[in-house]
N, C-alpha and C. Protein backbone atom coordinates (compact mmCIF):
# COMPACT_ATOMS: atom_id res chain seq x y z
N UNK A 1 40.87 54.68 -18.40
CA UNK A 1 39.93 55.76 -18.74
C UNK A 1 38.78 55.76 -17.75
N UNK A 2 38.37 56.79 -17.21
CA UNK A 2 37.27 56.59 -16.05
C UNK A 2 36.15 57.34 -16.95
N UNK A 3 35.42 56.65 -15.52
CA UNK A 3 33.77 57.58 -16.51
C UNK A 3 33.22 58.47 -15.72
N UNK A 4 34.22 59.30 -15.09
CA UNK A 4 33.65 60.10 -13.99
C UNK A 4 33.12 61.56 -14.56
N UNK A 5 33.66 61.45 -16.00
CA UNK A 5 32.92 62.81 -16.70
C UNK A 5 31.60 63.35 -16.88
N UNK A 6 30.91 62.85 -15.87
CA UNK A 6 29.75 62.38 -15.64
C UNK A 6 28.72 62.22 -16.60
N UNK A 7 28.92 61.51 -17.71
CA UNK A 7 28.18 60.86 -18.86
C UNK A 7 27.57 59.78 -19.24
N UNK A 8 27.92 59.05 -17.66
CA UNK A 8 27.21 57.41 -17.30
C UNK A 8 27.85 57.02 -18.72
N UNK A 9 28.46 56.45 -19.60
CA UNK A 9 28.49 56.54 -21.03
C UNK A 9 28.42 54.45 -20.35
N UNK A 10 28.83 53.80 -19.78
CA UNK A 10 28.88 52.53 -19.31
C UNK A 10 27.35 52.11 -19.28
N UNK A 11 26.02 52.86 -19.07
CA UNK A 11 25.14 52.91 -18.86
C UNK A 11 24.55 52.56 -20.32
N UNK A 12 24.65 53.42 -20.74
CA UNK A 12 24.00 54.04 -22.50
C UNK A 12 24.32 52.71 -23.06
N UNK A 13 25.96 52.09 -23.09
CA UNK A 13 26.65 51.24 -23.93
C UNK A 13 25.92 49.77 -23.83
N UNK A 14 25.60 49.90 -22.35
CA UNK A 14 24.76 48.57 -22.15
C UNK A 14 23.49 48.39 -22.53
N UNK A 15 22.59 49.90 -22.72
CA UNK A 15 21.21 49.59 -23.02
C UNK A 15 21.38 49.24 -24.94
N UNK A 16 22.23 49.92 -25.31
CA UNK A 16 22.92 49.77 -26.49
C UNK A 16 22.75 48.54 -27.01
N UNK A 17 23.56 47.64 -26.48
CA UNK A 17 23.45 46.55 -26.53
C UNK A 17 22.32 45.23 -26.59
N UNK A 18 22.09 46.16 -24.91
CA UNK A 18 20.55 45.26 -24.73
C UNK A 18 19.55 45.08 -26.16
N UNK A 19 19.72 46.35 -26.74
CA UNK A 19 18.49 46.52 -28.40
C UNK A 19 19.17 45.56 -29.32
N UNK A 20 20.21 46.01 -29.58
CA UNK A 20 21.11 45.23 -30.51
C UNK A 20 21.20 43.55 -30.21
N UNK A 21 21.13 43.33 -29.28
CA UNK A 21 20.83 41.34 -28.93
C UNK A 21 19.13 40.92 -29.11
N UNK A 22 18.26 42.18 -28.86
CA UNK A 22 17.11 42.07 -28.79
C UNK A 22 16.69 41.85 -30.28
N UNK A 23 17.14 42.43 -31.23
CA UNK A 23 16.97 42.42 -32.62
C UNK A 23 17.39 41.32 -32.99
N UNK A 24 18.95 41.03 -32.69
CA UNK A 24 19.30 39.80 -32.94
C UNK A 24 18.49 38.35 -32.80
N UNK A 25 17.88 38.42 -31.41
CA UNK A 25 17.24 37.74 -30.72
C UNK A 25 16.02 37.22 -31.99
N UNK A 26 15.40 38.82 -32.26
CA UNK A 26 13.92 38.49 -33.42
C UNK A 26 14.49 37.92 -34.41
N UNK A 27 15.50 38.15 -35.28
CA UNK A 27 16.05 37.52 -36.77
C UNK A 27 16.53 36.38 -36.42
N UNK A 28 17.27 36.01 -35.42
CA UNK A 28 17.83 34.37 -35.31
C UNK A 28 16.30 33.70 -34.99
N UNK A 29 15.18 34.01 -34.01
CA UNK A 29 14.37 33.78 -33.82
C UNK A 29 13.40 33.01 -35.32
N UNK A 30 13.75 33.62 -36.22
CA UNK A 30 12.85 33.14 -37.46
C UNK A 30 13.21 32.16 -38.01
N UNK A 31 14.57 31.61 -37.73
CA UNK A 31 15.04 30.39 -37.93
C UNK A 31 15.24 29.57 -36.54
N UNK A 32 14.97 30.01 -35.91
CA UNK A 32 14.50 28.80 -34.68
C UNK A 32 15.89 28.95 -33.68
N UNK A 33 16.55 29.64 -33.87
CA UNK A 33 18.19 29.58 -33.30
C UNK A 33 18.15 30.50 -32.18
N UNK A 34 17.48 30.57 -31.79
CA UNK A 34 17.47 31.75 -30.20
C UNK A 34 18.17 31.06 -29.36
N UNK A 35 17.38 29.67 -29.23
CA UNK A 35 17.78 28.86 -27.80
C UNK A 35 19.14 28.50 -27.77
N UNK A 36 20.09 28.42 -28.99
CA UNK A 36 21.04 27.89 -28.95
C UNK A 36 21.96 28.52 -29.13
N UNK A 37 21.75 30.01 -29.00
CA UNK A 37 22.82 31.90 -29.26
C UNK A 37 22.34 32.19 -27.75
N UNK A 38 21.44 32.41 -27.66
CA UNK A 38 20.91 33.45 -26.42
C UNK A 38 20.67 32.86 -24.81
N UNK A 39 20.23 31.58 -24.90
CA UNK A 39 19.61 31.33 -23.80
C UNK A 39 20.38 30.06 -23.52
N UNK A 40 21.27 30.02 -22.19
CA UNK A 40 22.15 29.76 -20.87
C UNK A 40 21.25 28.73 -20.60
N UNK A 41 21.27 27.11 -20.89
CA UNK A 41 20.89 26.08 -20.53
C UNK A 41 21.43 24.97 -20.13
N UNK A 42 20.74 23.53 -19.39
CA UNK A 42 21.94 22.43 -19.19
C UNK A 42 22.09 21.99 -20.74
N UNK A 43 22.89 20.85 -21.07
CA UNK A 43 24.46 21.26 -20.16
C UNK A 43 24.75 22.14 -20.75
N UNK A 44 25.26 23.17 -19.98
CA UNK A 44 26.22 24.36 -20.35
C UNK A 44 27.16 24.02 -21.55
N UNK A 45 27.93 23.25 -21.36
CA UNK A 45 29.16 22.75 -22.47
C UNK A 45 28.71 22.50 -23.69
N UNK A 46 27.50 22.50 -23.99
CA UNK A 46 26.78 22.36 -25.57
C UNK A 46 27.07 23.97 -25.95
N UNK A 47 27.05 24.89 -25.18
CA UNK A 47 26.79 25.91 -25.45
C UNK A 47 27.11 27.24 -24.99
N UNK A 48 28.59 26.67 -24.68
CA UNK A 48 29.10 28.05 -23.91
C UNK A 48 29.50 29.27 -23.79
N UNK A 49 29.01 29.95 -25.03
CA UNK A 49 29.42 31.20 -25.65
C UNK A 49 27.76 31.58 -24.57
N UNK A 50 26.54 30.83 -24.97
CA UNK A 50 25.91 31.29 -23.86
C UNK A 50 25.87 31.83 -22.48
N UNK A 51 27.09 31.55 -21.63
CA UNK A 51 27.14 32.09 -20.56
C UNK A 51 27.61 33.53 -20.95
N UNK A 52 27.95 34.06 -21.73
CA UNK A 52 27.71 35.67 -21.88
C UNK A 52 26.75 36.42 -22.90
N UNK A 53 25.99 36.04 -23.65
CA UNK A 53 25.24 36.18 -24.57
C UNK A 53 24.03 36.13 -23.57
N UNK A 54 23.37 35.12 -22.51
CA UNK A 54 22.68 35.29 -22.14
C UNK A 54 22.32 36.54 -21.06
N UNK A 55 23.82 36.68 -20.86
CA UNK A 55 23.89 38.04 -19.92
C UNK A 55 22.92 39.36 -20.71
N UNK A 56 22.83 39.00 -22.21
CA UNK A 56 22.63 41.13 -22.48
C UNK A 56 21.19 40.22 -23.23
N UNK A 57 20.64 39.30 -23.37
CA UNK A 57 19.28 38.95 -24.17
C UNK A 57 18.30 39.56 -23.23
N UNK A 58 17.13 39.25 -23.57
CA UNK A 58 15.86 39.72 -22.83
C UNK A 58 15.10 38.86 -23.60
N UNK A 59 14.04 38.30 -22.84
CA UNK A 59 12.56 37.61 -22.93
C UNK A 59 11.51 38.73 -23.48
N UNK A 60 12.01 39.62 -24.57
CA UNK A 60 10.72 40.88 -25.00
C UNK A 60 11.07 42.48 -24.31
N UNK A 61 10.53 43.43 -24.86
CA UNK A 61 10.54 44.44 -24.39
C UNK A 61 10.51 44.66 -23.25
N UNK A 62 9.20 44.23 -22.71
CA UNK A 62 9.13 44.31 -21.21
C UNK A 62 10.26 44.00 -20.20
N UNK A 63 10.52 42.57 -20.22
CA UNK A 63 11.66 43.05 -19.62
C UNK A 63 12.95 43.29 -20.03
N UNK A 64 13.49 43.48 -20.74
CA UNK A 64 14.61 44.54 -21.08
C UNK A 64 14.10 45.71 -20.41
N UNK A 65 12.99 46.75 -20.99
CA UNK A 65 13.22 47.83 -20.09
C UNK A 65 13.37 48.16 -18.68
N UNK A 66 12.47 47.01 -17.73
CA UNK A 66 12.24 47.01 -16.80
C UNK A 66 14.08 46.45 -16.15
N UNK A 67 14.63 45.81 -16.75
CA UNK A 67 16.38 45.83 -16.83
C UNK A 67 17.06 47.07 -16.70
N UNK A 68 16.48 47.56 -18.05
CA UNK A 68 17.05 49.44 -17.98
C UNK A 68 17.00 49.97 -17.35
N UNK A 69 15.65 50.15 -16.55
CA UNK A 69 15.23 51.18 -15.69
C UNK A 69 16.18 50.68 -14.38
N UNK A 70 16.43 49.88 -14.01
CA UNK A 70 16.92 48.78 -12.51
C UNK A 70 18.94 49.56 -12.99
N UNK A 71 19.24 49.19 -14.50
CA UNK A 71 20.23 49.42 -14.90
C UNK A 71 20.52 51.01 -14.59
N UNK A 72 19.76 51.75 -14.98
CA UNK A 72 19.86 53.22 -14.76
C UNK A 72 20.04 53.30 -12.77
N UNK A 73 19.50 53.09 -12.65
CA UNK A 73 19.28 53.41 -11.20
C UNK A 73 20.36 52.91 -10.22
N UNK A 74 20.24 51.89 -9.87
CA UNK A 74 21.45 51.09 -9.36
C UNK A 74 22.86 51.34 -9.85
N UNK A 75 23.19 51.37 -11.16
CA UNK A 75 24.22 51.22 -11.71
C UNK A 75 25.09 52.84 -11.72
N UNK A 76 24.09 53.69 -12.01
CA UNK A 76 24.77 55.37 -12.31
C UNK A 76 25.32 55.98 -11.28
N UNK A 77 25.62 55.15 -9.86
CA UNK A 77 26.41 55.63 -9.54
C UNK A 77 27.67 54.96 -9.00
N UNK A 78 27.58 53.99 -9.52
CA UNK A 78 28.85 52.93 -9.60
C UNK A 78 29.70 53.29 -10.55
N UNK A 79 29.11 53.44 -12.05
CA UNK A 79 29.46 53.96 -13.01
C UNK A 79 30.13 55.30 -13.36
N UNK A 80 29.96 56.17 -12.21
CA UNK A 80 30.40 57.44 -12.29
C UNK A 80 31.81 57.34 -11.22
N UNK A 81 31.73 56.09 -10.53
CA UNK A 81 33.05 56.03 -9.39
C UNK A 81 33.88 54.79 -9.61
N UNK A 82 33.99 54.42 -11.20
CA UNK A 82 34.38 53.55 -11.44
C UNK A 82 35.20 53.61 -13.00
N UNK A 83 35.98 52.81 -13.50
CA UNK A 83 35.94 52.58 -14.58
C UNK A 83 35.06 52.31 -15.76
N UNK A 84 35.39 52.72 -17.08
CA UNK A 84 34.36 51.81 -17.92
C UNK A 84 34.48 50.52 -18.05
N UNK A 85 35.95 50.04 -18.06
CA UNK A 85 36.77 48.54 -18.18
C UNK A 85 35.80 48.31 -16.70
N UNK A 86 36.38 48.30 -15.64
CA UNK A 86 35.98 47.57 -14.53
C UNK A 86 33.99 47.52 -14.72
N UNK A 87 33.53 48.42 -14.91
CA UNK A 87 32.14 48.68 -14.74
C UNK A 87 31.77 47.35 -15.82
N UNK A 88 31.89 47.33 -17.00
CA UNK A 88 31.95 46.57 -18.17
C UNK A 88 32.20 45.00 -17.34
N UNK A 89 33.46 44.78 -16.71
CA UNK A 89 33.57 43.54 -16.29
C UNK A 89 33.20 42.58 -15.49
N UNK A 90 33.05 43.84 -14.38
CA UNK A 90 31.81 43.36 -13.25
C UNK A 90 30.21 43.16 -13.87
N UNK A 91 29.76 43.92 -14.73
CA UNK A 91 28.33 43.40 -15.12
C UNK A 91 28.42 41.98 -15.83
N UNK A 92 29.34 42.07 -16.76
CA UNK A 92 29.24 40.42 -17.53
C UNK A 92 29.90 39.86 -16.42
N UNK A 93 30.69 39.70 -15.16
CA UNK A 93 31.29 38.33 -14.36
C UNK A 93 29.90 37.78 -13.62
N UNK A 94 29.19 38.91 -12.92
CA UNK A 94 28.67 38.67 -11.92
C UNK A 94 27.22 38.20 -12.87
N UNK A 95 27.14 38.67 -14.03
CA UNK A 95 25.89 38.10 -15.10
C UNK A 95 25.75 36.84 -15.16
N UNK A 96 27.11 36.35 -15.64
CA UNK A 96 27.81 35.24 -16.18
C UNK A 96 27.45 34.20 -14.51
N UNK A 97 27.98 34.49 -13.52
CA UNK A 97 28.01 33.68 -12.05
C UNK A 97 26.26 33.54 -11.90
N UNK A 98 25.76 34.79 -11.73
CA UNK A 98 24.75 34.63 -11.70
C UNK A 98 23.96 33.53 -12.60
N UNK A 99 23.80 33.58 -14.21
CA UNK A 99 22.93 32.90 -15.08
C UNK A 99 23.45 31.25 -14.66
N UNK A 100 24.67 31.21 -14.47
CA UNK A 100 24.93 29.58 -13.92
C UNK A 100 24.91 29.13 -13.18
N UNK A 101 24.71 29.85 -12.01
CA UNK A 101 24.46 29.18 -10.99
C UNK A 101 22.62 28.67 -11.06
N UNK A 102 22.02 29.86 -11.63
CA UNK A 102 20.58 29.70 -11.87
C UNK A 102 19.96 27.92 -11.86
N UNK A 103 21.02 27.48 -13.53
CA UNK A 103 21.12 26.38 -14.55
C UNK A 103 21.45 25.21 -13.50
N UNK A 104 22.81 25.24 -13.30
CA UNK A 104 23.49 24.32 -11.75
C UNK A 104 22.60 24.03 -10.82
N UNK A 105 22.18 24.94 -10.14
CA UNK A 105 21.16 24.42 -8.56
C UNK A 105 20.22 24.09 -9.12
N UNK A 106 19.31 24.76 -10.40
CA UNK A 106 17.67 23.61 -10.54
C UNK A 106 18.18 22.73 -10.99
N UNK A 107 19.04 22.10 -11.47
CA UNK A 107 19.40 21.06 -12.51
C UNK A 107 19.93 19.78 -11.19
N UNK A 108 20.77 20.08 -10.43
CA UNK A 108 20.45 19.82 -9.05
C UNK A 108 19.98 19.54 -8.14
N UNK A 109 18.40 20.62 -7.75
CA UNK A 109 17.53 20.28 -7.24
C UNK A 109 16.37 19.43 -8.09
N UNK A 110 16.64 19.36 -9.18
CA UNK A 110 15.81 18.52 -10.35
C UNK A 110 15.72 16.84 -10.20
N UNK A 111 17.23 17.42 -10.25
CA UNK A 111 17.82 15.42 -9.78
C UNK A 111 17.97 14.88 -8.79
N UNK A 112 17.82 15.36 -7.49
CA UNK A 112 17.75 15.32 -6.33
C UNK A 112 16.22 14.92 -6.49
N UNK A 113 15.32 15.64 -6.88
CA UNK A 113 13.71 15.18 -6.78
C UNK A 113 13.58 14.43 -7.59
N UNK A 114 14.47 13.79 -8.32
CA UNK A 114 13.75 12.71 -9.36
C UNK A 114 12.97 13.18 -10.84
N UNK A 115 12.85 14.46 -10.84
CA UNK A 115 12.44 15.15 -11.38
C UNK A 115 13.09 14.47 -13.19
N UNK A 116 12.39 14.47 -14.18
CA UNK A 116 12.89 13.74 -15.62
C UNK A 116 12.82 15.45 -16.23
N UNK A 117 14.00 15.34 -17.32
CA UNK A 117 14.14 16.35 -18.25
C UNK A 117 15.34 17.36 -17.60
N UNK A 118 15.58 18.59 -18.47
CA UNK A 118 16.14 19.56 -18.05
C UNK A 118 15.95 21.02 -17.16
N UNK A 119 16.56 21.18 -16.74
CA UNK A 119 15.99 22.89 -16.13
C UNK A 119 15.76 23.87 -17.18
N UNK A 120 15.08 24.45 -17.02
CA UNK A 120 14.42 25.81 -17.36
C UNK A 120 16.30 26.30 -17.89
N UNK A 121 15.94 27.04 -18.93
CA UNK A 121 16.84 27.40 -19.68
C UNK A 121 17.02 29.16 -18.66
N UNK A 122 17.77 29.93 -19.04
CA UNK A 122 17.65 31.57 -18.32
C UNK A 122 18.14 32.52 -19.18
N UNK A 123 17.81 33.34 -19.15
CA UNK A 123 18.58 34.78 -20.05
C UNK A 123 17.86 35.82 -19.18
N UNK A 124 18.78 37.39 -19.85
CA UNK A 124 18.52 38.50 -19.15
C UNK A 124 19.69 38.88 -18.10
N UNK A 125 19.52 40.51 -18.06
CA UNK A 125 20.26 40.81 -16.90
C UNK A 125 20.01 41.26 -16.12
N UNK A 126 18.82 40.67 -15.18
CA UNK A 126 18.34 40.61 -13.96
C UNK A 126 19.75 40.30 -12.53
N UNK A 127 20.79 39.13 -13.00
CA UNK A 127 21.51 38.65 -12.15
C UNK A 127 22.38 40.09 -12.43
N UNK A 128 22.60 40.41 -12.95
CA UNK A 128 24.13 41.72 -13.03
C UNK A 128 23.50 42.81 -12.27
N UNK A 129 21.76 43.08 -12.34
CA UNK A 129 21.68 44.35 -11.91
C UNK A 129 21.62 44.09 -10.57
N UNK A 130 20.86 42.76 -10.23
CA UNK A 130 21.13 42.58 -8.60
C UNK A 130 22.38 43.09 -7.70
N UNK A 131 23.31 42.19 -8.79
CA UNK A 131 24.84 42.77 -8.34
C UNK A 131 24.70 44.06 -7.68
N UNK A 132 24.74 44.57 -8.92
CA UNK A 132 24.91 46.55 -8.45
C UNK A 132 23.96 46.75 -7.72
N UNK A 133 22.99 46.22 -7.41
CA UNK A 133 22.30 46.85 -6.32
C UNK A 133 22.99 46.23 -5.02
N UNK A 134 23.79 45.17 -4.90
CA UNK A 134 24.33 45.01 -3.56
C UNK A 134 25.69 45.43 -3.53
N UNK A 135 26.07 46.12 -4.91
CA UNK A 135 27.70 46.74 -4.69
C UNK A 135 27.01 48.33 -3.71
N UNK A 136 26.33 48.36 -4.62
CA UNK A 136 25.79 50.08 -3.87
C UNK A 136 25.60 49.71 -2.44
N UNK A 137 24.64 48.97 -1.90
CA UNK A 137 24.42 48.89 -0.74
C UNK A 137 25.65 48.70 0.25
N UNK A 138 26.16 47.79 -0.18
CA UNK A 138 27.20 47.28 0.42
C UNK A 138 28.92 48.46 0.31
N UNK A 139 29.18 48.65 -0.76
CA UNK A 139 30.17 49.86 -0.73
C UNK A 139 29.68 50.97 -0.76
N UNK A 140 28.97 51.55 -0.52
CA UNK A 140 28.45 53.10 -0.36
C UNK A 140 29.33 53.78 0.88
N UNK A 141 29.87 54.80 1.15
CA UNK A 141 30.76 55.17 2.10
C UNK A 141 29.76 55.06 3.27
N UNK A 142 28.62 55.41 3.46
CA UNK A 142 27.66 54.74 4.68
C UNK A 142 27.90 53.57 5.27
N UNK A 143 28.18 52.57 4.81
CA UNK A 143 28.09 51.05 5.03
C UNK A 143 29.29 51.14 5.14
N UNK A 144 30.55 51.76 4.32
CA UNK A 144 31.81 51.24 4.99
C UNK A 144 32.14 52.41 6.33
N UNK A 145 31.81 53.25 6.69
CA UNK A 145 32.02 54.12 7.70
C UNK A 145 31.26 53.08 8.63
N UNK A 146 30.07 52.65 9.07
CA UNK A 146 29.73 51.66 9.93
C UNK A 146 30.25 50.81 10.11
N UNK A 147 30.97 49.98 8.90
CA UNK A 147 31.48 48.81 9.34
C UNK A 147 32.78 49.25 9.89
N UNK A 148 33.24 50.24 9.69
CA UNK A 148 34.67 50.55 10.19
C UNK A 148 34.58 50.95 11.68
N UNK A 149 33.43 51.74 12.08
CA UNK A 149 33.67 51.96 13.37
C UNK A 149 32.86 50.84 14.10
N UNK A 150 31.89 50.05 14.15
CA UNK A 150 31.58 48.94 15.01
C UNK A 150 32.34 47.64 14.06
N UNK A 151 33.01 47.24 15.30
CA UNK A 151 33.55 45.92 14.47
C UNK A 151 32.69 44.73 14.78
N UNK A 152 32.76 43.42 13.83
CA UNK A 152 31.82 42.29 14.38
C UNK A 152 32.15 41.50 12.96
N UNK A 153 32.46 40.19 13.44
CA UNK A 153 33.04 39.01 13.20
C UNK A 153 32.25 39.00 11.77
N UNK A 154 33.46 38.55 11.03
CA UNK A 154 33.15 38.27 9.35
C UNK A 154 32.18 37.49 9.33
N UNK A 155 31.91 36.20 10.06
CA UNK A 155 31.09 35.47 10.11
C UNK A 155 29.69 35.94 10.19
N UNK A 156 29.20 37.09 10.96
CA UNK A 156 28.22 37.62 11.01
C UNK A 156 27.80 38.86 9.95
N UNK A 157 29.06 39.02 9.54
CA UNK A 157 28.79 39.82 8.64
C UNK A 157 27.91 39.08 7.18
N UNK A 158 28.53 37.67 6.83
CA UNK A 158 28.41 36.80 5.53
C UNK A 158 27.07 36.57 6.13
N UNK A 159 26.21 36.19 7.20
CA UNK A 159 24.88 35.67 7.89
C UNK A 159 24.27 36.91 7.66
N UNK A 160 24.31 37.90 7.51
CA UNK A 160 23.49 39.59 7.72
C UNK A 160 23.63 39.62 5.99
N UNK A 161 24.40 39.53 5.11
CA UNK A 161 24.12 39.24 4.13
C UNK A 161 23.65 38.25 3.15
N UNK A 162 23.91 37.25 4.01
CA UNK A 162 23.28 35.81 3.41
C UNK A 162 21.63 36.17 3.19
N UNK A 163 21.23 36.67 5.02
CA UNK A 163 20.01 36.97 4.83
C UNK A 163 19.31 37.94 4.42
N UNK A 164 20.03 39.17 4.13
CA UNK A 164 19.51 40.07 3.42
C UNK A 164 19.35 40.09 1.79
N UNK A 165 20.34 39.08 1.41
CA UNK A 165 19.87 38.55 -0.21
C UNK A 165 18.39 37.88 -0.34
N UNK A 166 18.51 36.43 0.68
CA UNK A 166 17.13 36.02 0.90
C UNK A 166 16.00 37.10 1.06
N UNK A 167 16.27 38.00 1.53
CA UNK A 167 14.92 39.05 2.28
C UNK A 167 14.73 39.66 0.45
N UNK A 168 15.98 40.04 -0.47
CA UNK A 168 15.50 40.84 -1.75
C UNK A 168 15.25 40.09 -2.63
N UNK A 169 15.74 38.78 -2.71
CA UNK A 169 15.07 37.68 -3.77
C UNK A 169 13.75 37.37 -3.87
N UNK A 170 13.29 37.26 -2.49
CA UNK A 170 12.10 36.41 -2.31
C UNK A 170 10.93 37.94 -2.41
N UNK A 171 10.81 39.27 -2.72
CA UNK A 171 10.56 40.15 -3.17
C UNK A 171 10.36 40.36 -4.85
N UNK A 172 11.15 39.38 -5.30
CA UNK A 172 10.93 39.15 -6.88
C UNK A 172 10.16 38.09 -6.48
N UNK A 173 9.80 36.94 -5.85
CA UNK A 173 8.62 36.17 -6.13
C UNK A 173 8.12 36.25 -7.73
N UNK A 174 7.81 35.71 -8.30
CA UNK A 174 6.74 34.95 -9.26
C UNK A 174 6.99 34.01 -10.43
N UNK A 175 5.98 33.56 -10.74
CA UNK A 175 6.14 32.70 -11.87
C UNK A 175 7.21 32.86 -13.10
N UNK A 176 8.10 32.27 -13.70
CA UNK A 176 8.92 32.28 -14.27
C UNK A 176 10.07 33.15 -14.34
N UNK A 177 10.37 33.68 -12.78
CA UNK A 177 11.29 34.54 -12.64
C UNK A 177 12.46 33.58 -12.07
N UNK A 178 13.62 34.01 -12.57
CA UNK A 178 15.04 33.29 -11.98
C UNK A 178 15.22 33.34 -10.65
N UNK A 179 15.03 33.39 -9.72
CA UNK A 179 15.50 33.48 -8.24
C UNK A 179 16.60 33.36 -7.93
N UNK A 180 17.35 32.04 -8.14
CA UNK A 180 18.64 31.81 -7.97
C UNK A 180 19.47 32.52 -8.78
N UNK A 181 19.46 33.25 -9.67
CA UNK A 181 20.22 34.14 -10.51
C UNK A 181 20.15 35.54 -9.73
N UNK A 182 18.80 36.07 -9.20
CA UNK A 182 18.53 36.86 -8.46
C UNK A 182 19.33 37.16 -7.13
N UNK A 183 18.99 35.82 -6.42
CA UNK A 183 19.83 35.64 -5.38
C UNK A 183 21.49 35.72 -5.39
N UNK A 184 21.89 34.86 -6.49
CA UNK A 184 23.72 34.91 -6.12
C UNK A 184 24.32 36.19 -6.73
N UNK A 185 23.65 37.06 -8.04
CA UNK A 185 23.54 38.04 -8.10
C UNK A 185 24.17 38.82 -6.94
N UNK A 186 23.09 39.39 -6.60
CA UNK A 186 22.43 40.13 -4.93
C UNK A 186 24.02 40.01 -4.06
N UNK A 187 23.99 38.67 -3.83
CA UNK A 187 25.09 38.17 -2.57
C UNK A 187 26.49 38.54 -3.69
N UNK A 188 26.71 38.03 -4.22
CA UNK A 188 27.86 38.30 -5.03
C UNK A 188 28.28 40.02 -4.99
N UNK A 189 27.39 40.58 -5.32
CA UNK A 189 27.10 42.12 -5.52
C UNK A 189 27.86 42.80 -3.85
N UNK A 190 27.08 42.38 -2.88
CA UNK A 190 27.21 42.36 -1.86
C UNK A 190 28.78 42.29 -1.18
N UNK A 191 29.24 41.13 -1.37
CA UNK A 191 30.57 40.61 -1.21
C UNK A 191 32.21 41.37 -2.09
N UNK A 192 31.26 41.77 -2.97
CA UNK A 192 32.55 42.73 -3.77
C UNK A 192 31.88 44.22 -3.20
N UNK A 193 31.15 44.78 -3.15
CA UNK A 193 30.73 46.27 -2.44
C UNK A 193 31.54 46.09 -0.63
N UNK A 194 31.38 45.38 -0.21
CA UNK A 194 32.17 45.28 0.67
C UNK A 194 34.00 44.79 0.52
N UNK A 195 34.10 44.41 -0.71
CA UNK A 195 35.44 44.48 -0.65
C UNK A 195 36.31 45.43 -1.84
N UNK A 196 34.77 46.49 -2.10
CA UNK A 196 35.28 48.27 -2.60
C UNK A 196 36.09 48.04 -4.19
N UNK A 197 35.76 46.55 -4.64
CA UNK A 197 36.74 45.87 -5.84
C UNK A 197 36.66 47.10 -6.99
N UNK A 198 35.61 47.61 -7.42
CA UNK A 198 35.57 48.67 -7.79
C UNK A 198 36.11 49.99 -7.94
N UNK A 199 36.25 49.88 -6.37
CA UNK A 199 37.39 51.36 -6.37
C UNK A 199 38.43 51.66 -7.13
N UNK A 200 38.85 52.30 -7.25
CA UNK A 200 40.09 53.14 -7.77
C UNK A 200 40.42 54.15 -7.11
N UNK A 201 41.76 54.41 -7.67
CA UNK A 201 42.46 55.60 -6.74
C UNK A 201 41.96 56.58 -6.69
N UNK A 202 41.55 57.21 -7.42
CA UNK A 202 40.71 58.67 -7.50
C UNK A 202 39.50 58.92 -7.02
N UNK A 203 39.02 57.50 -6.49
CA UNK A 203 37.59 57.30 -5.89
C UNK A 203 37.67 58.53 -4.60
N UNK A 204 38.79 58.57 -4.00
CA UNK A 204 39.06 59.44 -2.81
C UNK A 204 38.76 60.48 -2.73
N UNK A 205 38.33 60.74 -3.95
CA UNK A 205 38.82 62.51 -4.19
C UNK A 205 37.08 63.42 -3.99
N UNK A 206 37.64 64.09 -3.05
CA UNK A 206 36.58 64.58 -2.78
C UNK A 206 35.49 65.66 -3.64
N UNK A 207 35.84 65.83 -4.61
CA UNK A 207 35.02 66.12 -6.04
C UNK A 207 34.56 65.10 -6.59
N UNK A 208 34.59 63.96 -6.40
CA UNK A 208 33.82 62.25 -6.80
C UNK A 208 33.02 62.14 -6.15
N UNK A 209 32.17 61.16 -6.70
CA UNK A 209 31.30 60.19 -6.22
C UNK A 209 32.35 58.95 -5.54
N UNK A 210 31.65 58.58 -4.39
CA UNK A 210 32.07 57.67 -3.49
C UNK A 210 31.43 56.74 -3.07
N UNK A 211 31.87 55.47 -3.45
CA UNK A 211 30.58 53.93 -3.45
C UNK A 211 31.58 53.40 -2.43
């Protein structure tokens, strides 16, 4: 079933959601159970229904919307040249990659510094929307018409994106923001927009939208 009827309906379903975990979020909240439904912490294996639950939570209104708005934008036109299944799967994989890798590298760089205790726990879907912002960039028929007519070594290609994730992460800068979720996000996003995973057959059709 595609969602090219142009009703974004993949869009709606997710902010949908986003309220519906957010509520959830306040009532488990009154019994103290947030951290252990919602929020993607070490070790993972205590709690692994978290690696997708943390994908659709939010830290408060604020940012959820500020999610939405990133979600609307980035996403509506992926969403219109894509499946709902695929659209749906790519936001929770690359959510999911994203929120753990977050957990993994500080937990990592934690113990590497000697550092006592656990990492910072993560939720939100900051890492999924990154994604779509580097599927867009990266598969937009612009970017693949360039890459098709100048050729230049994969290797430089993964270095031009390595560093162009670095260049949009470090743009979120601040205090208690995920970075590394941000970051593999971003690159992840990146790496499938260039390999068009998205597409479908009908993407061709010149009455579509074309990512």
């Amino acid at each position: 079933m595609s969602t090219r009827s142009g009703n974004g309906s993949p869009i709606f379903e997710l902010i949908v959601v986003f309220l519906i975990v957010l509520v959830a979020q306040f009532v488990t909240g009154l019994f103290g159970m947030v951290s252990g439904l919602f929020v993607l912490s070490p070790p993972i294996s205590n709690d692994p229904w978290t690696i997708i639950t943390s994908v659709y939570a939010h830290n408060g209104i604020g940012h959820l919307v500020s999610n939405s708005v990133a979600l609307v934008l980035f996403g509506w036109p992926i969403a219109r040249a894509t499946t709902r299944i695929r659209f749906h799967a790519f936001f929770l994989v690359t959510g999911a990659i994203a929120g753990v890798s977050q957990v993994l590298v500080m937990s990592g760089i934690m113990s590497v510094a000697g550092i006592g205790g656990s990492a910072p726990g993560v939720l939100g879907a900051s890492g999924a929307v990154f994604a779509l912002l580097g599927y867009l960039i990266a598969g937009n028929r612009v970017s693949s018409g360039f890459a098709s007519v100048i050729e230049v070594p994969r290797w430089v290609t993964y270095l031009v994106f390595f560093a162009l994730a670095v260049i949009v992460t470090l743009t979120t800068l601040a205090p208690g923001v995920a970075l590394i979720a941000h970051f593999t996000g971003f690159l992840v996003g990146l790496l499938a927009g260039r390999a068009r995973v998205l597409r479908t057959e009908s993407s061709t059709r010149p009455d579509q939208p074309t990512i």
